[in-house]
N, C-alpha and C. Protein backbone atom coordinates (compact mmCIF):
# COMPACT_ATOMS: atom_id res chain seq x y z
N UNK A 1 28.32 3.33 14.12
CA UNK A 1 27.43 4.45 14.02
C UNK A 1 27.11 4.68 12.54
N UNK A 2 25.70 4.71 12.39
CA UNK A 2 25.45 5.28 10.57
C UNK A 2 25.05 6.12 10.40
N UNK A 3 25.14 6.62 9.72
CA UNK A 3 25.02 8.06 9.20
C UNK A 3 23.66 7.66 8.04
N UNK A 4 23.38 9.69 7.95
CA UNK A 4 21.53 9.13 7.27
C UNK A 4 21.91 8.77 5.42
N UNK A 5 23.32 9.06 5.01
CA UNK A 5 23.58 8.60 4.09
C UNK A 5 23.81 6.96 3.78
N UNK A 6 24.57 6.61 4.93
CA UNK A 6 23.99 4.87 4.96
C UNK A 6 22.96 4.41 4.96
N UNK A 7 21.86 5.34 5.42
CA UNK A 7 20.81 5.11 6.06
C UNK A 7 19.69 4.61 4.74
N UNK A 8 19.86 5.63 3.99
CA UNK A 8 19.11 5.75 2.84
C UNK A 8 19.49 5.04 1.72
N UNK A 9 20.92 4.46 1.42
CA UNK A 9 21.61 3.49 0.94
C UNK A 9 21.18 2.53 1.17
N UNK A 10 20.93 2.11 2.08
CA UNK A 10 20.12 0.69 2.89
C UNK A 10 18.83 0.48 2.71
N UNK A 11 18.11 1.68 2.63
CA UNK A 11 16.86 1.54 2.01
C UNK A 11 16.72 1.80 0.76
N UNK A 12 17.37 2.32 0.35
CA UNK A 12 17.56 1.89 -1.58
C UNK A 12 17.89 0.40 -2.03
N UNK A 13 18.68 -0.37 -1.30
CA UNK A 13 18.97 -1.71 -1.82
C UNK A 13 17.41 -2.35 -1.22
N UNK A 14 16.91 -2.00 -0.61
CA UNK A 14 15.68 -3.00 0.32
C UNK A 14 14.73 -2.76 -1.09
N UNK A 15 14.49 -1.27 -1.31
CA UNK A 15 13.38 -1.35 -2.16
C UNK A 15 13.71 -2.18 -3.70
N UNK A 16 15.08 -2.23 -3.79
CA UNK A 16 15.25 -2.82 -5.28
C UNK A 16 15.59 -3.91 -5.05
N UNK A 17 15.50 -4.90 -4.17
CA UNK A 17 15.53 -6.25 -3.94
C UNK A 17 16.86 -6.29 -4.12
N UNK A 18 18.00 -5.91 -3.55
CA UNK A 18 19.41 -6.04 -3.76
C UNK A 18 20.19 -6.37 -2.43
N UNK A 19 21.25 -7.29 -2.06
CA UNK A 19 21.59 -7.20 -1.04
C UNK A 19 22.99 -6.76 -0.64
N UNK A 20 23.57 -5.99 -1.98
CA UNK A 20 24.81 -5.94 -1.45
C UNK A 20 25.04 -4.28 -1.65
N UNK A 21 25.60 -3.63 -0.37
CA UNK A 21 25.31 -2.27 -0.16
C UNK A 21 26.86 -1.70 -0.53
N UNK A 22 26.76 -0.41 -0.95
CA UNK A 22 28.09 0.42 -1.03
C UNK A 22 28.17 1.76 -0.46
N UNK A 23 28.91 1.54 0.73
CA UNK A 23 28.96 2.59 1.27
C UNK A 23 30.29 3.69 1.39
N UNK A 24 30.51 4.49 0.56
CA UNK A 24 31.90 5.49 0.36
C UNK A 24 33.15 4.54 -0.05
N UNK A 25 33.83 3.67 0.64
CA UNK A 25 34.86 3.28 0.18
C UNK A 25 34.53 1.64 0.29
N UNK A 26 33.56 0.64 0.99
CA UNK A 26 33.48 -0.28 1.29
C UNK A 26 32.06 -1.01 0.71
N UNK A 27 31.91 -2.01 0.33
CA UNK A 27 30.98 -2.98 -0.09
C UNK A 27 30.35 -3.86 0.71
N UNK A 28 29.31 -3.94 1.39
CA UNK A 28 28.57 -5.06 1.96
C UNK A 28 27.86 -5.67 1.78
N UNK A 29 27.82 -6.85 1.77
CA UNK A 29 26.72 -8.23 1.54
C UNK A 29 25.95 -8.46 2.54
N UNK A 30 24.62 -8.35 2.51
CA UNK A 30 23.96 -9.33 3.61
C UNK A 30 23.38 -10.65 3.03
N UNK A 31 23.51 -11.18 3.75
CA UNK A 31 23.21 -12.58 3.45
C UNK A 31 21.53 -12.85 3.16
N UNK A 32 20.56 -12.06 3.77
CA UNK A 32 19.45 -12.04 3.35
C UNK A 32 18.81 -11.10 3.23
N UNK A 33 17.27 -10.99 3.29
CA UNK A 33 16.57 -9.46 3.21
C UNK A 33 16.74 -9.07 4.16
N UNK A 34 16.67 -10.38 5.34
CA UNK A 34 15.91 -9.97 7.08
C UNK A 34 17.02 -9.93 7.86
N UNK A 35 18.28 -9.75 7.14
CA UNK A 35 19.19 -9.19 7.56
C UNK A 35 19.27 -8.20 7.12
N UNK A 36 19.07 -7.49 6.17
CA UNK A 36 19.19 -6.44 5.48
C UNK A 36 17.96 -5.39 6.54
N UNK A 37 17.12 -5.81 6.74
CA UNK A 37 15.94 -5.11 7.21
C UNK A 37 16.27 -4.97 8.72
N UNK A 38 17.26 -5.93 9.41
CA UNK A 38 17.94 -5.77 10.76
C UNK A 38 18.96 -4.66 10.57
N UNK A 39 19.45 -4.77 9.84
CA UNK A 39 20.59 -3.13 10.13
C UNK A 39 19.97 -2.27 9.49
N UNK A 40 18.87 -1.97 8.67
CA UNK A 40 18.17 -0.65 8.34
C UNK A 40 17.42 -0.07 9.79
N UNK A 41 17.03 -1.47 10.87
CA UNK A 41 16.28 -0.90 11.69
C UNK A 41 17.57 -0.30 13.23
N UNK A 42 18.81 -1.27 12.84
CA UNK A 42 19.74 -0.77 12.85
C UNK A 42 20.09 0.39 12.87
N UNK A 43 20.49 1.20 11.75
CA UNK A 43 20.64 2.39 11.51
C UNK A 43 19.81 3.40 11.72
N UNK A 44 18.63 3.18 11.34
CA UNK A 44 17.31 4.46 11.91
C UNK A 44 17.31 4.20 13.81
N UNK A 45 17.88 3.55 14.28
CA UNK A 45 17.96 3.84 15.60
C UNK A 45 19.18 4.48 16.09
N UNK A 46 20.68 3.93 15.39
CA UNK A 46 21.54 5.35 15.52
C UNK A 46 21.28 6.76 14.78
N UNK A 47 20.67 6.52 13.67
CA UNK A 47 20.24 8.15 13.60
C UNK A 47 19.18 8.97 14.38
N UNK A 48 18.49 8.07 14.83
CA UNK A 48 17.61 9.15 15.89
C UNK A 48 18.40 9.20 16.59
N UNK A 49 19.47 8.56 18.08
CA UNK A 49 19.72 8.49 18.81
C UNK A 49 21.06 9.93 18.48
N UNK A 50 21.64 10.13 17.25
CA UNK A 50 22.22 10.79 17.49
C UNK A 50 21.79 11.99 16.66
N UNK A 51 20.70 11.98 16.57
CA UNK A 51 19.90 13.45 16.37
C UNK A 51 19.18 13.93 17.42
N UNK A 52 18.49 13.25 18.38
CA UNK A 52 18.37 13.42 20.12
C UNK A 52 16.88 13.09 19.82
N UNK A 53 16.17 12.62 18.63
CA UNK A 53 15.19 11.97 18.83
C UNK A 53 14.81 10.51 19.55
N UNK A 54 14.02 10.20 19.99
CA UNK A 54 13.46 8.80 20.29
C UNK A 54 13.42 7.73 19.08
N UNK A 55 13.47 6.51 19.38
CA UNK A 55 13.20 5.80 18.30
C UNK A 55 11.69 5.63 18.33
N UNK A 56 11.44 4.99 17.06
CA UNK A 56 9.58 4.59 16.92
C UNK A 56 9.27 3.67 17.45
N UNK A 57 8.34 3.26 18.18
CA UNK A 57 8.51 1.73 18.59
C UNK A 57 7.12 1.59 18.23
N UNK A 58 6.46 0.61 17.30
CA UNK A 58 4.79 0.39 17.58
C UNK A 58 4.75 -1.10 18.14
N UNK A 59 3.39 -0.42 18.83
CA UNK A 59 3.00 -1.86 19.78
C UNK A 59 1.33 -2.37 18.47
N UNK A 60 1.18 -3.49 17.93
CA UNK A 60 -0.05 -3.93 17.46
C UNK A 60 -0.73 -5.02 18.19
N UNK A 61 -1.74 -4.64 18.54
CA UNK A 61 -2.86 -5.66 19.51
C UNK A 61 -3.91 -6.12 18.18
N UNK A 62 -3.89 -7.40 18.81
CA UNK A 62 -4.92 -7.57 17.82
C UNK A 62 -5.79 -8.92 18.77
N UNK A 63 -6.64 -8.85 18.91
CA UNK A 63 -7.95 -9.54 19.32
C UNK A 63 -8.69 -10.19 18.54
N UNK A 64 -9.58 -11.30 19.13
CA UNK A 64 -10.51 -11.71 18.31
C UNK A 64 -11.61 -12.38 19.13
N UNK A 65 -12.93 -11.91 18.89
CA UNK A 65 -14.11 -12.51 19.93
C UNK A 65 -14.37 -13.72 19.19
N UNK A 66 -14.52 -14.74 20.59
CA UNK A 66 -14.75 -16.48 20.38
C UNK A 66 -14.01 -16.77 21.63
N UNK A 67 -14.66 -18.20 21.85
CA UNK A 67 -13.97 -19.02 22.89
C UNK A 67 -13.44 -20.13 22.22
C-alpha cells in the first residue's frame, strides 16, 4: 500500500530522470524508467482506492480515413 508521500517521491525521481527512490527508512532501485512509471501508476491507484476515489482510466481512439 503507498501512501501520497511515496506517491509524490516517485514522481519527483520520474521528473528528474533518477531511478533510485527513498522512502522513510528504505532505498529503491528500479531498473528502468518504465518500471519506474509502473509503480507510480502503481501507487496513484492505491491512493485513490484508499481515498474511495475511482482510478482514471483514458480510453484514446484514433482513426484514419483511407482504404
Amino acid at each position: 500500500m503507498y501512501t501520497e508521500q511515496q506517491l509524490q517521491a516517485l514522481r519527483d525521481a520520474l521528473a528528474n530522470g533518477v531511478r533510485r527512490v527513498r522512502f522513510e527508512n528504505r532505498e529503491i532501485e528500479y531498473r528502468s524508467i518504465e518500471e519506474l512509471k509502473a509503480a507510480i501508476a502503481a501507487a496513484e491507484a492505491d491512493v485513490a482506492k484508499a481515498s474511495g476515489k475511482p482510478a482514471i482510466r483514458q480510453v484514446r481512439i484514433w482513426t484514419e480515413k483511407g482504404f
